[in-house]
C-alpha atoms as a PDB file:
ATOM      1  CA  UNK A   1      47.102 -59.365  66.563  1.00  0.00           C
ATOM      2  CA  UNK A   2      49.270 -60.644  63.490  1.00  0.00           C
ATOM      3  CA  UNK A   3      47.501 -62.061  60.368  1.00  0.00           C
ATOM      4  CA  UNK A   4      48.225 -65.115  59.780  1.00  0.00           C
ATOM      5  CA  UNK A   5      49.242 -66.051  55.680  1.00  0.00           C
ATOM      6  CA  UNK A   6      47.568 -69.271  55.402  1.00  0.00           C
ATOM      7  CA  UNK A   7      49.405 -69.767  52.064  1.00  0.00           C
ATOM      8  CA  UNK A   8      52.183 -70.584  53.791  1.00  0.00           C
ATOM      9  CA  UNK A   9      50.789 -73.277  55.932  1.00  0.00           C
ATOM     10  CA  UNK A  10      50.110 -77.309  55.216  1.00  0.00           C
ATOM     11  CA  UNK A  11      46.036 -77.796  55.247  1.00  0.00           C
ATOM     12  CA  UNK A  12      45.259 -80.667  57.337  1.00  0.00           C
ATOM     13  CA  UNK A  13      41.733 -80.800  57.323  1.00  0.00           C
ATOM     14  CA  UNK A  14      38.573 -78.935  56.059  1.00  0.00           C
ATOM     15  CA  UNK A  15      35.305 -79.257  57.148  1.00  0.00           C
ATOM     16  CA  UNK A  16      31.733 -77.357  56.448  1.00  0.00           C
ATOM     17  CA  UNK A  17      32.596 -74.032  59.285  1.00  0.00           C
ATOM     18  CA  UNK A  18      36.995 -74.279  59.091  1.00  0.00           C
ATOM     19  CA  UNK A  19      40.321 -75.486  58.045  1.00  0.00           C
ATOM     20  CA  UNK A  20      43.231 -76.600  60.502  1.00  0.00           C
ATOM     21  CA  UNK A  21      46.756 -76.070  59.279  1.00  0.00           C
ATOM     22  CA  UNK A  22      49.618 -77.103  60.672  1.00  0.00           C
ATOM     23  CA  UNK A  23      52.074 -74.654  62.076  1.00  0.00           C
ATOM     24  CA  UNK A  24      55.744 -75.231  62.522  1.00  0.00           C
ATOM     25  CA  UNK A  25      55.581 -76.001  66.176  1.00  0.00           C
ATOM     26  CA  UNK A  26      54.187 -79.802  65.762  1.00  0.00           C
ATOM     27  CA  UNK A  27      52.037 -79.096  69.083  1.00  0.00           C
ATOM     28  CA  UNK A  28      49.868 -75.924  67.402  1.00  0.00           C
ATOM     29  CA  UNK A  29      47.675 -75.819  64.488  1.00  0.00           C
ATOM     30  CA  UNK A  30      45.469 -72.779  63.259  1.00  0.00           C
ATOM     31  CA  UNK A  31      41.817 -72.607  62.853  1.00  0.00           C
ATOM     32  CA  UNK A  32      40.513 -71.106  60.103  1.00  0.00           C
ATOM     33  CA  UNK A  33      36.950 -69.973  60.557  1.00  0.00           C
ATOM     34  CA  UNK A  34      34.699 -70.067  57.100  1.00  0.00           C
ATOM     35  CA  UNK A  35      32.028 -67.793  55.807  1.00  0.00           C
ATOM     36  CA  UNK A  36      30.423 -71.374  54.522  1.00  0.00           C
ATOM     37  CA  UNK A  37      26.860 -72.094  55.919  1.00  0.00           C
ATOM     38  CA  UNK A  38      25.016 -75.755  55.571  1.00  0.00           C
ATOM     39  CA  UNK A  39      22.000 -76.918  56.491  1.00  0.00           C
ATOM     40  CA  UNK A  40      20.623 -80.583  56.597  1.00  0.00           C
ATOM     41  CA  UNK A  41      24.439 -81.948  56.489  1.00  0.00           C
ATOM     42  CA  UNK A  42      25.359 -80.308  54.044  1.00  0.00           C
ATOM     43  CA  UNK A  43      22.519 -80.621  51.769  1.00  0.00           C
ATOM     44  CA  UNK A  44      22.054 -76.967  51.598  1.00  0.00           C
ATOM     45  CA  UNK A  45      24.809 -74.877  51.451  1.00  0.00           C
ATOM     46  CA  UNK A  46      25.674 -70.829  51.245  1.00  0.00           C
ATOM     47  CA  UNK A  47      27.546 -68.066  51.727  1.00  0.00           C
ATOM     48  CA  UNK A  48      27.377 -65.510  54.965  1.00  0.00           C
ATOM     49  CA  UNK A  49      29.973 -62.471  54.788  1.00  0.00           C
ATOM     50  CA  UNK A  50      31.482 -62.099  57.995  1.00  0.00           C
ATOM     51  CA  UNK A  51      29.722 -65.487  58.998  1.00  0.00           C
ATOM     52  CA  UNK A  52      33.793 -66.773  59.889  1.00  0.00           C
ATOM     53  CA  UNK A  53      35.135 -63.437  61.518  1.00  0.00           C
ATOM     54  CA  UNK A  54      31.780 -63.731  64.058  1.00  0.00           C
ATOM     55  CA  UNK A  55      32.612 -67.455  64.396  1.00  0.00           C
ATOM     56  CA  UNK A  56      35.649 -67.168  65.762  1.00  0.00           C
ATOM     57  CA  UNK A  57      35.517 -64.534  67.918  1.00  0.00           C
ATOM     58  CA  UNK A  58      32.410 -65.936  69.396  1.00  0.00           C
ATOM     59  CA  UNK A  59      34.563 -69.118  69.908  1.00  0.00           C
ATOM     60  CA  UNK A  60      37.571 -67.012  71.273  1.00  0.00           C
ATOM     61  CA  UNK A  61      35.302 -65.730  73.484  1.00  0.00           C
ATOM     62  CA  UNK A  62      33.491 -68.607  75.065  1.00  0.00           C
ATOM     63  CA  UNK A  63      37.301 -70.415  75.344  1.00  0.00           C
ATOM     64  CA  UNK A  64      38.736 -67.315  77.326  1.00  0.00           C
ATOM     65  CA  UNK A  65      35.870 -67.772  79.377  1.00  0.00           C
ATOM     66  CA  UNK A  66      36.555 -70.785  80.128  1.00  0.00           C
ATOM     67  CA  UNK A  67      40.208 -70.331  80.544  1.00  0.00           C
ATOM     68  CA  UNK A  68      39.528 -68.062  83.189  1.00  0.00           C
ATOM     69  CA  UNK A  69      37.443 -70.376  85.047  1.00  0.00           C
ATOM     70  CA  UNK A  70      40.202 -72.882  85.328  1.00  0.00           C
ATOM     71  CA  UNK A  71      38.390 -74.848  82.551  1.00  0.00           C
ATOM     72  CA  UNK A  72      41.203 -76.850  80.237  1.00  0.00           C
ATOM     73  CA  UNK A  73      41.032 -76.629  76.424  1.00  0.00           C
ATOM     74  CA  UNK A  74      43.168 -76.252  73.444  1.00  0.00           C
ATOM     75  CA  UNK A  75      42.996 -72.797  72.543  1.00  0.00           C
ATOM     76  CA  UNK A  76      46.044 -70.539  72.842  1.00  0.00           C
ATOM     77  CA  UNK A  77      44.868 -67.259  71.503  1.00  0.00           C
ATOM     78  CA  UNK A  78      42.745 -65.261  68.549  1.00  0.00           C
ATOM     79  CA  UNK A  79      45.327 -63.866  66.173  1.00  0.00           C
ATOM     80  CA  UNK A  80      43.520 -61.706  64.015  1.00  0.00           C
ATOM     81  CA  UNK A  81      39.617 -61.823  62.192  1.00  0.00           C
ATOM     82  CA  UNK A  82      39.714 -65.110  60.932  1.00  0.00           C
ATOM     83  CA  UNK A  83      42.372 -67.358  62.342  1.00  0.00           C
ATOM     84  CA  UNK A  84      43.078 -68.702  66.056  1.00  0.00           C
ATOM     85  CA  UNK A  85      45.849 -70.970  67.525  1.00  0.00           C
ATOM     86  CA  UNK A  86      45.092 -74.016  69.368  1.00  0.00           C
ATOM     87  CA  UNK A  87      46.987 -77.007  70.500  1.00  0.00           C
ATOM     88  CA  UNK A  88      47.075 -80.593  69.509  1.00  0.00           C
ATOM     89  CA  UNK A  89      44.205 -82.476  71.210  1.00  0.00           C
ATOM     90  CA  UNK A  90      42.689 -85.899  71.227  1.00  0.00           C
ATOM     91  CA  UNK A  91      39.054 -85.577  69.366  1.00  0.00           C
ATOM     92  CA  UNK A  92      35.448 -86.817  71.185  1.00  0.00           C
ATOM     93  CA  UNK A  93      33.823 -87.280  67.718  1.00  0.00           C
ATOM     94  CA  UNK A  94      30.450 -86.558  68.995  1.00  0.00           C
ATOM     95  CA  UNK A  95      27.792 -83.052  68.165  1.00  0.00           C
ATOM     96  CA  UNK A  96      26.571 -82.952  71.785  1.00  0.00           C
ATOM     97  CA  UNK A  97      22.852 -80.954  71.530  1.00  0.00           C
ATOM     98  CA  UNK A  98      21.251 -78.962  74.272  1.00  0.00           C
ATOM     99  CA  UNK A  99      17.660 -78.172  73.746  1.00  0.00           C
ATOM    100  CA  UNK A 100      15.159 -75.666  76.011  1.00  0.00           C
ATOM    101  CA  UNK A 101      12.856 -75.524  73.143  1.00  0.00           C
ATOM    102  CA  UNK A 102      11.912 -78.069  70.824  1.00  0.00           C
ATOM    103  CA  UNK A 103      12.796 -76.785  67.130  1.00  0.00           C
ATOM    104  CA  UNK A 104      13.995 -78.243  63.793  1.00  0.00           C
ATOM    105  CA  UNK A 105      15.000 -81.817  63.682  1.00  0.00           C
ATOM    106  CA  UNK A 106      13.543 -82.333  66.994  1.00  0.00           C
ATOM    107  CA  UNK A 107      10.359 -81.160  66.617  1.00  0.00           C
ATOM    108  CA  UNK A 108      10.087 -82.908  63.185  1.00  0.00           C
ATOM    109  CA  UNK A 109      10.875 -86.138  64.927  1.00  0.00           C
ATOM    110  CA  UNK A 110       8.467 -86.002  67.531  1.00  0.00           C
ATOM    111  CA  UNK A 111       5.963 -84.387  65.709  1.00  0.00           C
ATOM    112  CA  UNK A 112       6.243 -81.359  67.959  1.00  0.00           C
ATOM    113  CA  UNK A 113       5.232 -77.647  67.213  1.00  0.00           C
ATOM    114  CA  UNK A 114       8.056 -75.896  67.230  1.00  0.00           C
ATOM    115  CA  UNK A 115       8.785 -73.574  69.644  1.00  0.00           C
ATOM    116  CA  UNK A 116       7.424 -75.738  72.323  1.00  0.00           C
ATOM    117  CA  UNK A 117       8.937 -75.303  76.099  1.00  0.00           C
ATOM    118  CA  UNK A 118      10.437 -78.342  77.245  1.00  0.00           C
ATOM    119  CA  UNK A 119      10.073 -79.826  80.759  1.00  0.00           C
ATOM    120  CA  UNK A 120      13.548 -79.621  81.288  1.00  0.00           C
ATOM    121  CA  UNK A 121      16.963 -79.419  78.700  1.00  0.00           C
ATOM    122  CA  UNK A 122      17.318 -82.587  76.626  1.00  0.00           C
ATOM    123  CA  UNK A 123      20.831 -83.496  76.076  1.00  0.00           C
ATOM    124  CA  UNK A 124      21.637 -85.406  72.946  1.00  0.00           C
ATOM    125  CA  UNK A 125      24.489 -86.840  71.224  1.00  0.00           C
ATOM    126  CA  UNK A 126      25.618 -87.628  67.503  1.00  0.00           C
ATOM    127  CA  UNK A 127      28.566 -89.176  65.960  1.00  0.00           C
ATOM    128  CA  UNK A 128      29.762 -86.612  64.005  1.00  0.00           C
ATOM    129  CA  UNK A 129      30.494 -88.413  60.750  1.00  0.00           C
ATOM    130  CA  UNK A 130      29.282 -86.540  57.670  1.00  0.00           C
ATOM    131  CA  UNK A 131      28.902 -89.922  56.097  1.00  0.00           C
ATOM    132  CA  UNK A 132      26.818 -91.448  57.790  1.00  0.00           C
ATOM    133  CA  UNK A 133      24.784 -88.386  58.248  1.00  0.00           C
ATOM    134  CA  UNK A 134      25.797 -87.553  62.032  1.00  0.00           C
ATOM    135  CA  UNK A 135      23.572 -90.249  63.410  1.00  0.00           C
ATOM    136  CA  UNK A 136      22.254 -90.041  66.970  1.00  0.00           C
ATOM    137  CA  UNK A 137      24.278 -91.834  69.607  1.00  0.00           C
ATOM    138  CA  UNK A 138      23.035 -93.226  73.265  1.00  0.00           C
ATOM    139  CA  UNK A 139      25.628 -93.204  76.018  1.00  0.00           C
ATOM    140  CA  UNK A 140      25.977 -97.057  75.652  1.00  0.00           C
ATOM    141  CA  UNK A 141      26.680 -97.022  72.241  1.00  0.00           C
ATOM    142  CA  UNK A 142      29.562 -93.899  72.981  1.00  0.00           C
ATOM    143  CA  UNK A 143      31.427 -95.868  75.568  1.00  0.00           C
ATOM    144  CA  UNK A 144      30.994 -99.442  73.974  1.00  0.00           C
ATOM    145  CA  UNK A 145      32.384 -98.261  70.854  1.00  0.00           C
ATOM    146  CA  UNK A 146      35.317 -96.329  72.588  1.00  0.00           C
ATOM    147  CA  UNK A 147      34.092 -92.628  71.289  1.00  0.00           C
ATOM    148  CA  UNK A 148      34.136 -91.287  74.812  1.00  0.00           C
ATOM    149  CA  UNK A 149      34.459 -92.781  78.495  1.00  0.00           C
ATOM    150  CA  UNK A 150      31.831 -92.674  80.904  1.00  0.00           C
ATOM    151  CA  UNK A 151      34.030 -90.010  82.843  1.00  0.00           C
ATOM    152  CA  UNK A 152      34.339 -87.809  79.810  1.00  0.00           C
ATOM    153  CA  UNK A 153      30.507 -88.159  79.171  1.00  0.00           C
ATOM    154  CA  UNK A 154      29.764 -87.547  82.794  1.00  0.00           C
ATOM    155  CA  UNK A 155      32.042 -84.143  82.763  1.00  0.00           C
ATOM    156  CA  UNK A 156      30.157 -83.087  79.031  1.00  0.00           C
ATOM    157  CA  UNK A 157      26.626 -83.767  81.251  1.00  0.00           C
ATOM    158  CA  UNK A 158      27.228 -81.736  83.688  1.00  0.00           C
END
């Protein structure tokens, strides 16, 4: 794996986990995984060494996965700790949520003890705009206001 000078390289965008930078192929970027941790959007925020290097290959690994399982994305390959290359890609701006237990936000909302088994997995979505604080989004609202299609949210469901 070659490590990748990010110096050299045009930030396009940095959020509260990584940076993208453009390469010079116009179809690949780099990912640059953080050691920045949040909490609450961004309310609360810290430092965990090594937090980035376990990001990404966590990442790599769940997209190889994938990959070998026929599954389509827009990774290309792990290049060293830190950095990955992936390919240009039209964004779903939703946080999609799986929960098995009810903890944190949702058990807050409910009034739930956390830790409580659920019946079955609750899917949820949010728009992910730090603005507006990542608000939750129903399937009607997604495809009305063009976020997603129903086919897209159907494949995400299942």
């Amino acid at each position: 794996m070659a490590n990748i000078n990010l110096e050299t390289l045009t930030l396009l965008y940095e959020g509260k986990a990584k940076q993208v930078y453009q390469t010079d192929n116009k179809d690949e970027y780099i990912v640059h995984y953080k050691d920045d941790a949040t909490a609450f959007n961004g309310e609360k925020h810290d430092t965990i060494l090594g937090k980035g290097v376990l990001n990404n290959k966590i990442s790599s690994f769940f997209f190889e996965l994938l990959k070998k399982e026929g599954v389509p994305t827009h990774f290309v390959r792990r290049e060293d700790d830190r950095n990955q290359t992936v390919l240009t890609l039209d964004i779903i701006p939703l946080e999609v949520i799986v929960r098995n237990i009810a903890a944190g936000s949702m058990a807050k909302r409910f009034g739930i003890e956390e830790g409580t088994l659920l019946k079955h997995p609750i899917l949820e979505f949010c728009y992910k705009n730090d603005e507006l604080g990542d608000p939750f989004a129903n399937e009607s609202q997604i495809t009305a206001l063009g976020w997603a299609t129903q086919e897209q949210l159907d494949v995400i469901s299942t």
